[in-house]
PDB file of N, CA and C in Angstrom:
ATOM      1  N   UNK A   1       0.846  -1.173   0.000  1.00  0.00           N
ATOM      2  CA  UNK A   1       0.000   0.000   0.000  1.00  0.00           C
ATOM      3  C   UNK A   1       0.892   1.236   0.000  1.00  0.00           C
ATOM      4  N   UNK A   2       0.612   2.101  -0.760  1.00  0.00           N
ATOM      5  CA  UNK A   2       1.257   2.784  -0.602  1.00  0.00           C
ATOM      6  C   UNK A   2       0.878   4.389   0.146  1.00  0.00           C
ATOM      7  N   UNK A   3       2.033   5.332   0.704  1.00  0.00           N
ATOM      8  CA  UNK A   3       1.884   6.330   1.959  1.00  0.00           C
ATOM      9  C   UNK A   3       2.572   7.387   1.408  1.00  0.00           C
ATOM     10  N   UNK A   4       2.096   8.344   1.488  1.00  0.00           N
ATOM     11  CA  UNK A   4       2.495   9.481   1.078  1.00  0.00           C
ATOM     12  C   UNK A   4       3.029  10.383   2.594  1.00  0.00           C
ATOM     13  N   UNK A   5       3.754  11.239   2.432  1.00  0.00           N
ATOM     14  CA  UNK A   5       4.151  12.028   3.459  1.00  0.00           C
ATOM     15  C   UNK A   5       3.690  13.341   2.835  1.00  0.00           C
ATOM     16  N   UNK A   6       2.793  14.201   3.861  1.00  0.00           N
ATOM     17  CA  UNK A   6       2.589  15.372   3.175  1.00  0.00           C
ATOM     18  C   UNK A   6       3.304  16.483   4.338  1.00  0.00           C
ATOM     19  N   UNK A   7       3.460  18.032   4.210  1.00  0.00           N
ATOM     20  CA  UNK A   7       4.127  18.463   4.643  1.00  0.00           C
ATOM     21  C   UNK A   7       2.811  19.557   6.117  1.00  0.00           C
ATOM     22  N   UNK A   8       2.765  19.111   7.089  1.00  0.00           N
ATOM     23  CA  UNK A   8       1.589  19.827   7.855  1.00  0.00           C
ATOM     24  C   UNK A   8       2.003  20.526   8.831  1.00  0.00           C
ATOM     25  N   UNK A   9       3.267  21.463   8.230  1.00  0.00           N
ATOM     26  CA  UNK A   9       3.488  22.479   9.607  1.00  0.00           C
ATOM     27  C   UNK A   9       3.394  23.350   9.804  1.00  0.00           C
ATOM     28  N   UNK A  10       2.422  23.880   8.186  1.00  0.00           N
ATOM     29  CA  UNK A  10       1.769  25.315   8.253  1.00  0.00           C
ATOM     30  C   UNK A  10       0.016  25.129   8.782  1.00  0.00           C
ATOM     31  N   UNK A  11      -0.183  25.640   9.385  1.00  0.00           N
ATOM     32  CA  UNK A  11      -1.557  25.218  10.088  1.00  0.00           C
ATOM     33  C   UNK A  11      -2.723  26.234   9.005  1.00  0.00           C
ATOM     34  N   UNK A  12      -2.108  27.480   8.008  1.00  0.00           N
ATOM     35  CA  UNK A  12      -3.373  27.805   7.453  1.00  0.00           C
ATOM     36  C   UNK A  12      -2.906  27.235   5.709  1.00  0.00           C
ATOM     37  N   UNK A  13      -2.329  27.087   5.656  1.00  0.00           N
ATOM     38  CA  UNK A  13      -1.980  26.570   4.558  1.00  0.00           C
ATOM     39  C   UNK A  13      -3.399  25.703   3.743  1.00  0.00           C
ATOM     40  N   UNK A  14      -3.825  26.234   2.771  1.00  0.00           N
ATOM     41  CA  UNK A  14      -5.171  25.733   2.120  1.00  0.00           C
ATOM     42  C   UNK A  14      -4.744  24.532   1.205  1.00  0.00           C
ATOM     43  N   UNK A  15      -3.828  24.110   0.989  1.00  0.00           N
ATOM     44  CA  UNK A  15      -3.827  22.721   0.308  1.00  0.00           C
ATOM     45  C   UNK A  15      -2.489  21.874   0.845  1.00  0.00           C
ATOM     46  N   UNK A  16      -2.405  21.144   0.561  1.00  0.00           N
ATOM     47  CA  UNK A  16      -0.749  20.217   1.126  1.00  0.00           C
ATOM     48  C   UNK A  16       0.046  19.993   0.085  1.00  0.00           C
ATOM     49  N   UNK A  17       1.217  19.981   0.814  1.00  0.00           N
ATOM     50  CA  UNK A  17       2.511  19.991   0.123  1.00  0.00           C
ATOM     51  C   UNK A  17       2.798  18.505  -0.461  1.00  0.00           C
ATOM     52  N   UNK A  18       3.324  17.532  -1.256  1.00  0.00           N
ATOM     53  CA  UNK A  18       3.959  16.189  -1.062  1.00  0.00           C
ATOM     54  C   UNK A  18       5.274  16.764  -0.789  1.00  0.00           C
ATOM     55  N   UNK A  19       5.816  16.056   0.342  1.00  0.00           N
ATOM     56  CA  UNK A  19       7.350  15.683   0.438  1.00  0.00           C
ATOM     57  C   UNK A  19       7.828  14.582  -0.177  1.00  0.00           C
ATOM     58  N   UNK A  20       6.976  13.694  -0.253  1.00  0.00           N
ATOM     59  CA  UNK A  20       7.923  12.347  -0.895  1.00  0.00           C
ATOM     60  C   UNK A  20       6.590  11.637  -1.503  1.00  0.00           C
ATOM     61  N   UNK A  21       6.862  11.676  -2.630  1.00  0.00           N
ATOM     62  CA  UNK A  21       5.717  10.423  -3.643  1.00  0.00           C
ATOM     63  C   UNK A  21       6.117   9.095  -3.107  1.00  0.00           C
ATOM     64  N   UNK A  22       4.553   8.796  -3.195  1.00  0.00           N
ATOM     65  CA  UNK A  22       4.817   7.564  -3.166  1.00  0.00           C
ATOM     66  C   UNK A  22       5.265   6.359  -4.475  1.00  0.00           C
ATOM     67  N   UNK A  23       6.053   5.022  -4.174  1.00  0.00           N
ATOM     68  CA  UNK A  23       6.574   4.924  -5.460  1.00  0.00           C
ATOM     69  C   UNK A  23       5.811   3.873  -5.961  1.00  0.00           C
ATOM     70  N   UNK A  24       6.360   3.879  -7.343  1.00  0.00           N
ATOM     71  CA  UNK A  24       5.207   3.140  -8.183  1.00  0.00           C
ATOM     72  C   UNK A  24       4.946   1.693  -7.704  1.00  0.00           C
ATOM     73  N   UNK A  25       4.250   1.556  -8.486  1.00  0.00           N
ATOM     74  CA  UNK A  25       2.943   0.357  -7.939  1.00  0.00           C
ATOM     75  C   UNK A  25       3.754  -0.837  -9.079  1.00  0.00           C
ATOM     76  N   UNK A  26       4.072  -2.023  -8.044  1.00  0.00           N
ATOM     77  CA  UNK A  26       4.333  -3.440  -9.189  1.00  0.00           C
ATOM     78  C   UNK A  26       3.279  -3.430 -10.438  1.00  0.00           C
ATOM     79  N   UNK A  27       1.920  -3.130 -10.332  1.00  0.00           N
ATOM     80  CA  UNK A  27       1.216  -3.085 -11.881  1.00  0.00           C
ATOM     81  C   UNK A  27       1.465  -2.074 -12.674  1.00  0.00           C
ATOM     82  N   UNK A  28       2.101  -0.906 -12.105  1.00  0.00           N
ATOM     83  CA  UNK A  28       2.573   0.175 -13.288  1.00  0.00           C
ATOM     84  C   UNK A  28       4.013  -0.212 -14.053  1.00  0.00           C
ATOM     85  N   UNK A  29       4.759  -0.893 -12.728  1.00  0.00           N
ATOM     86  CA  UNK A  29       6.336  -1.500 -13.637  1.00  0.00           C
ATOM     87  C   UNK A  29       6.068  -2.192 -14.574  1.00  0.00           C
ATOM     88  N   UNK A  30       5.487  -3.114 -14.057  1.00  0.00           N
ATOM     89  CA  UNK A  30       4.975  -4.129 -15.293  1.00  0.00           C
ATOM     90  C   UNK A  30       4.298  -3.918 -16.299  1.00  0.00           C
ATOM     91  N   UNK A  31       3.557  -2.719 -16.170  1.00  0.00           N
ATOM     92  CA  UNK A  31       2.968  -2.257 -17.104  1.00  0.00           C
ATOM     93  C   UNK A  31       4.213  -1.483 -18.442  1.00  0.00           C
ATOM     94  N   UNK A  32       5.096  -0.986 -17.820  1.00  0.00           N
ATOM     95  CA  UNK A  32       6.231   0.143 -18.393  1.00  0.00           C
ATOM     96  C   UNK A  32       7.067  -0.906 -18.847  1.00  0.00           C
ATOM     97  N   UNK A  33       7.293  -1.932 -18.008  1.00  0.00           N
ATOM     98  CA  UNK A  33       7.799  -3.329 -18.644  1.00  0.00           C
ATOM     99  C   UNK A  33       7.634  -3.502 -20.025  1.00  0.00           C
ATOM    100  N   UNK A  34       6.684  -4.297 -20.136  1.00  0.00           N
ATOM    101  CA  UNK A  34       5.588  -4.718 -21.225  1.00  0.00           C
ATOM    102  C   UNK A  34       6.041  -3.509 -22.096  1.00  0.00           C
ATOM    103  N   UNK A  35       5.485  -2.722 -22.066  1.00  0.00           N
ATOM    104  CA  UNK A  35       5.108  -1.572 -22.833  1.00  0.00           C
ATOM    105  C   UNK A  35       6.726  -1.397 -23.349  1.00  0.00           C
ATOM    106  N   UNK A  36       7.953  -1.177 -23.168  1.00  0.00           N
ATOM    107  CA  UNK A  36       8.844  -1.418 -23.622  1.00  0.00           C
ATOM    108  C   UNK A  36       9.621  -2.734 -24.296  1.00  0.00           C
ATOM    109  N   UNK A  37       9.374  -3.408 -23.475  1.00  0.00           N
ATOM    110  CA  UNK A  37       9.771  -5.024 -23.883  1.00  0.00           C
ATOM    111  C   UNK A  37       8.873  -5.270 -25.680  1.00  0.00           C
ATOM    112  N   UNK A  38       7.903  -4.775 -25.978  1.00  0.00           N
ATOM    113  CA  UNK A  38       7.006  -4.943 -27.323  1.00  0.00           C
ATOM    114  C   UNK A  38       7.523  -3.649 -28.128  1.00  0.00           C
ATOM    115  N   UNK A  39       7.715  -2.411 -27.540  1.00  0.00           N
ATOM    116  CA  UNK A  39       8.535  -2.005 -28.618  1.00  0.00           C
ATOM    117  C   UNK A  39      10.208  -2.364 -28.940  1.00  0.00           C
ATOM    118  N   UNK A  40      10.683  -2.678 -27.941  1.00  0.00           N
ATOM    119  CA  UNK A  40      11.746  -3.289 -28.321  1.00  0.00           C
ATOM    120  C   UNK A  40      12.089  -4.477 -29.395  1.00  0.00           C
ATOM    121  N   UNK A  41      11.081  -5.520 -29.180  1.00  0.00           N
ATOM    122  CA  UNK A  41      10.593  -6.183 -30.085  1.00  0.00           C
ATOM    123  C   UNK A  41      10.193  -5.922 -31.938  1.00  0.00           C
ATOM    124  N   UNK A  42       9.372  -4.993 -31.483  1.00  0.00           N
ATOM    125  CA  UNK A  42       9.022  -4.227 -33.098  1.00  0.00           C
ATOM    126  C   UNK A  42      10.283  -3.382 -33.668  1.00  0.00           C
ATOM    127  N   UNK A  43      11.163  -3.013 -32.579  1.00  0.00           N
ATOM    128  CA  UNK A  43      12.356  -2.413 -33.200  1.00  0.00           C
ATOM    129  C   UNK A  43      13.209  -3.207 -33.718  1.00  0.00           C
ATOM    130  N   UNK A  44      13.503  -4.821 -33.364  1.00  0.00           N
ATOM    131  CA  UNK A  44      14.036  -5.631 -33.528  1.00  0.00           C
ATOM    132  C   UNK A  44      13.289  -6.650 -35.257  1.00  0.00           C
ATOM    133  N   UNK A  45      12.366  -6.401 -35.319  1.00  0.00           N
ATOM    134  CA  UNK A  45      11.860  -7.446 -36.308  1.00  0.00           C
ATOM    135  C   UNK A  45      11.281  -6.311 -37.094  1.00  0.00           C
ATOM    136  N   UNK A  46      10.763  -5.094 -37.778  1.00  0.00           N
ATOM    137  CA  UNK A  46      10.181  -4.464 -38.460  1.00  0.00           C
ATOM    138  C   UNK A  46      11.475  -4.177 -39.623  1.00  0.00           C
ATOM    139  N   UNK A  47      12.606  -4.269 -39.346  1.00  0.00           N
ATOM    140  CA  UNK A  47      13.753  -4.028 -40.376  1.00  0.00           C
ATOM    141  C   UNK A  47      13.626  -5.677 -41.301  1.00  0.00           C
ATOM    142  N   UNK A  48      13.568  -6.296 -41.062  1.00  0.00           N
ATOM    143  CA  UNK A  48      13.553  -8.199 -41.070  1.00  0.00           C
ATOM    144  C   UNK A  48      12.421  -8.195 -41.883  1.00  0.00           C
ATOM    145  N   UNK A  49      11.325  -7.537 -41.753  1.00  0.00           N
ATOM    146  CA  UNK A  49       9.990  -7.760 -42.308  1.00  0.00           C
ATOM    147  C   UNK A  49       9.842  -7.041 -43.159  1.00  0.00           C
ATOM    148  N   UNK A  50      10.623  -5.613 -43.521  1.00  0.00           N
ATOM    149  CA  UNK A  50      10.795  -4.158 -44.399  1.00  0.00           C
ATOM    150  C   UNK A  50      11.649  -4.887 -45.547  1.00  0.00           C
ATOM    151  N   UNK A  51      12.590  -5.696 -45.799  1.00  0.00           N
ATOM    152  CA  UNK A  51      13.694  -6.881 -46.154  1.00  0.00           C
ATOM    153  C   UNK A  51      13.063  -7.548 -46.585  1.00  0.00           C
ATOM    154  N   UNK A  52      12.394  -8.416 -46.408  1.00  0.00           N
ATOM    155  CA  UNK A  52      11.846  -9.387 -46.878  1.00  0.00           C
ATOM    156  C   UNK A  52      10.508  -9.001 -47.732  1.00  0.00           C
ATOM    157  N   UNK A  53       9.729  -7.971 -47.806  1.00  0.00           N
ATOM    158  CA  UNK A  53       8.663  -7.088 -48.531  1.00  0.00           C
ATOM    159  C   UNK A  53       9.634  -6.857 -49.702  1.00  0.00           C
ATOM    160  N   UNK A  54      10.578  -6.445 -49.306  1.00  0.00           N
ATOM    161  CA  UNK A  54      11.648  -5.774 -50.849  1.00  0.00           C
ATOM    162  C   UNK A  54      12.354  -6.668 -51.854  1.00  0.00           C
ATOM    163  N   UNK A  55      12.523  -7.759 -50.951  1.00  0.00           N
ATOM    164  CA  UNK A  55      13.229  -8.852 -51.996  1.00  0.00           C
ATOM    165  C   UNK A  55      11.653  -9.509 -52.299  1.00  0.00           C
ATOM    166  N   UNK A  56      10.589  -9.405 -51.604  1.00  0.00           N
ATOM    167  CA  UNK A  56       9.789 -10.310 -52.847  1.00  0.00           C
ATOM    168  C   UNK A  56       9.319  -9.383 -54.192  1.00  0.00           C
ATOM    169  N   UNK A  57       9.388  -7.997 -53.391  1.00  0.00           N
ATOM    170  CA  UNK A  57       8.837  -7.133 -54.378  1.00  0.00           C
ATOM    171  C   UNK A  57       9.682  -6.828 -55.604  1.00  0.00           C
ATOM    172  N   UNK A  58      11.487  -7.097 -55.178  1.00  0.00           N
ATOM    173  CA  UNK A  58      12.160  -7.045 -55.742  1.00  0.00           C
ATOM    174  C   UNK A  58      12.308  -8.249 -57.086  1.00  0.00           C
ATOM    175  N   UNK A  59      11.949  -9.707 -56.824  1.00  0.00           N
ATOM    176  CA  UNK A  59      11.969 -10.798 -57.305  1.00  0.00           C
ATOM    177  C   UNK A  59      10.474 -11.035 -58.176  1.00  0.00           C
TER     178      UNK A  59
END
């Protein structure tokens, strides 16, 4: 779960400060994971597949 620390040592202060975010959540890593790991992927095989379109188109 995650806890935020906010800053409460101004007593009229109309909204709060964060001192320290809280840090991300295992479903957002994994999410940023993923989400890189598939473009990495498409960066890896879209040259391979651009290649192979040209030599048939070429042939």
């Amino acid at each position: 779960m995650a806890v935020r620390a906010f800053d409460l040592t101004e007593p009229q202060s109309s909204r709060l400060t964060v001192v320290q975010t809280a840090p991300p959540r295992r479903q957002d890593l994994r999410r940023t994971r993923r989400h890189w790991m598939m473009a990495g992927a498409l960066a890896l095989i879209l040259p391979f597949v651009a290649a192979l379109l040209a030599v048939g188109v070429a042939h």
